[in-house]
Protein backbone atom coordinates (compact mmCIF):
# COMPACT_ATOMS: atom_id res chain seq x y z
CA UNK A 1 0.00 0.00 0.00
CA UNK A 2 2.99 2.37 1.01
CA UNK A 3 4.67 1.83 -2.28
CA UNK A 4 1.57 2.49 -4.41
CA UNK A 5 1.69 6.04 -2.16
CA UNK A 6 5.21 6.92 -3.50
CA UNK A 7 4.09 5.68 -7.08
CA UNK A 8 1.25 7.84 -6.64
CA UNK A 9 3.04 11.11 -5.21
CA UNK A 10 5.64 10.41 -8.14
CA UNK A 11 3.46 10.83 -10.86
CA UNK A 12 1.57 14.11 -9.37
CA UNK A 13 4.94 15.55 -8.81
CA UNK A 14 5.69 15.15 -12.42
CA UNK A 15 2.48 16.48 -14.08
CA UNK A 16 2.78 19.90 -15.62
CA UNK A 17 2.07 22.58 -13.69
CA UNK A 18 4.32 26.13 -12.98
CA UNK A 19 7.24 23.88 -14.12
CA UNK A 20 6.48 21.69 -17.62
CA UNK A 21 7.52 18.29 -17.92
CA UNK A 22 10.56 18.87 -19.71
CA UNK A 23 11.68 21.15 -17.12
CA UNK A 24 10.63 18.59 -14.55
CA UNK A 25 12.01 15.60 -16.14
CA UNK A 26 15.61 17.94 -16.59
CA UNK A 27 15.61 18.13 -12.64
CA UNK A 28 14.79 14.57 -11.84
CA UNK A 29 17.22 12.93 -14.60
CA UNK A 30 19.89 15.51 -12.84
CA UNK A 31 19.40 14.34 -9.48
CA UNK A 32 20.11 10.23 -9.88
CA UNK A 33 23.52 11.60 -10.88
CA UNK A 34 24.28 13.30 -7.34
CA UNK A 35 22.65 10.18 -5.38
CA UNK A 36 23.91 7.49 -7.92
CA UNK A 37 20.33 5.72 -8.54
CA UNK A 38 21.25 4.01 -12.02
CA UNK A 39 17.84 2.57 -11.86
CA UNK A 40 16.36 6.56 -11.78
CA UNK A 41 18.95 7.41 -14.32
CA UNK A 42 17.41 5.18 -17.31
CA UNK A 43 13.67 5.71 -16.71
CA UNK A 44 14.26 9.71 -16.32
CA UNK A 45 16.83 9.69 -19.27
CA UNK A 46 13.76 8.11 -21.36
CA UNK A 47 10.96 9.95 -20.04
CA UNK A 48 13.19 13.56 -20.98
CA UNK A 49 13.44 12.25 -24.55
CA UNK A 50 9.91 11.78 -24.53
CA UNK A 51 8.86 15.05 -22.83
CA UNK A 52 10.91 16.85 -25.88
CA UNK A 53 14.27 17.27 -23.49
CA UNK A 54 17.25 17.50 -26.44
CA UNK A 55 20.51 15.73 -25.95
CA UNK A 56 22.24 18.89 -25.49
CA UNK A 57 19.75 20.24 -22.76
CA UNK A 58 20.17 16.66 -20.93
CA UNK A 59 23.82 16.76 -20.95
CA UNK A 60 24.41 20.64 -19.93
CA UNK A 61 21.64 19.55 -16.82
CA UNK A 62 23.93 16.81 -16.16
CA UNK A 63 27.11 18.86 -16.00
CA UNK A 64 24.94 21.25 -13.74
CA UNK A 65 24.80 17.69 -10.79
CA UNK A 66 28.48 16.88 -11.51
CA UNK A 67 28.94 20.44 -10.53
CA UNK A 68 27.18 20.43 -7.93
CA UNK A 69 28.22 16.84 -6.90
CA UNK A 70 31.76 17.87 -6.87
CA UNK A 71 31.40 21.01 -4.55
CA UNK A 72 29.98 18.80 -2.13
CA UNK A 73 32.42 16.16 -2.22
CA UNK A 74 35.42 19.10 -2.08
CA UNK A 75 33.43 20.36 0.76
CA UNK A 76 33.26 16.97 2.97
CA UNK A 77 37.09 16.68 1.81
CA UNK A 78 37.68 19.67 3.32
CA UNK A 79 36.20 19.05 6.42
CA UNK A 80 38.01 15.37 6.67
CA UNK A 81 41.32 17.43 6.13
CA UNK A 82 40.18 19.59 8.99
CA UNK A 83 41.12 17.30 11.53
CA UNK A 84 44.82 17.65 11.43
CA UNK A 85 44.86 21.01 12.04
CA UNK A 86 42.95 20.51 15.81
């Protein structure tokens, strides 16, 4: 019953609304790269072609999470290196 819930809350969260679809489907196929879902990754990659998303939108949106990805992991790197100097 749960799962049907997040199946359910999944699909409303992707109909169009102030955001379209193709903008919605260019956040959600950028986010599996930051948490590594490979699984999210090929269904959201799909659904963008389908909702019109070009290659070239995909892969700047992608470049935008390896940004971002990488600032977080320089941050936590940071913080690890940190430790000698206390």
């Amino acid at each position: 019953m749960h799962l049907k819930r997040l199946f359910d809350f999944d699909g409303q969260s992707l109909k169009e609304g102030v955001l379209s679809v193709k903008e919605k489907e260019l956040i959600v196929d950028a986010v599996p790269h930051t948490t590594g879902c490979p699984y999210c990754i090929d269904i959201h990659s799909k659904a963008a072609k389908k909702a019109g998303v070009t290659k070239e939108e995909l892969a700047e949106s992608i470049l935008v999470a390896t940004a971002l990805k990488s600032g977080s992991a320089l941050a936590h790197g940071v913080n690890a290196l940190n430790v000698y100097d206390s």
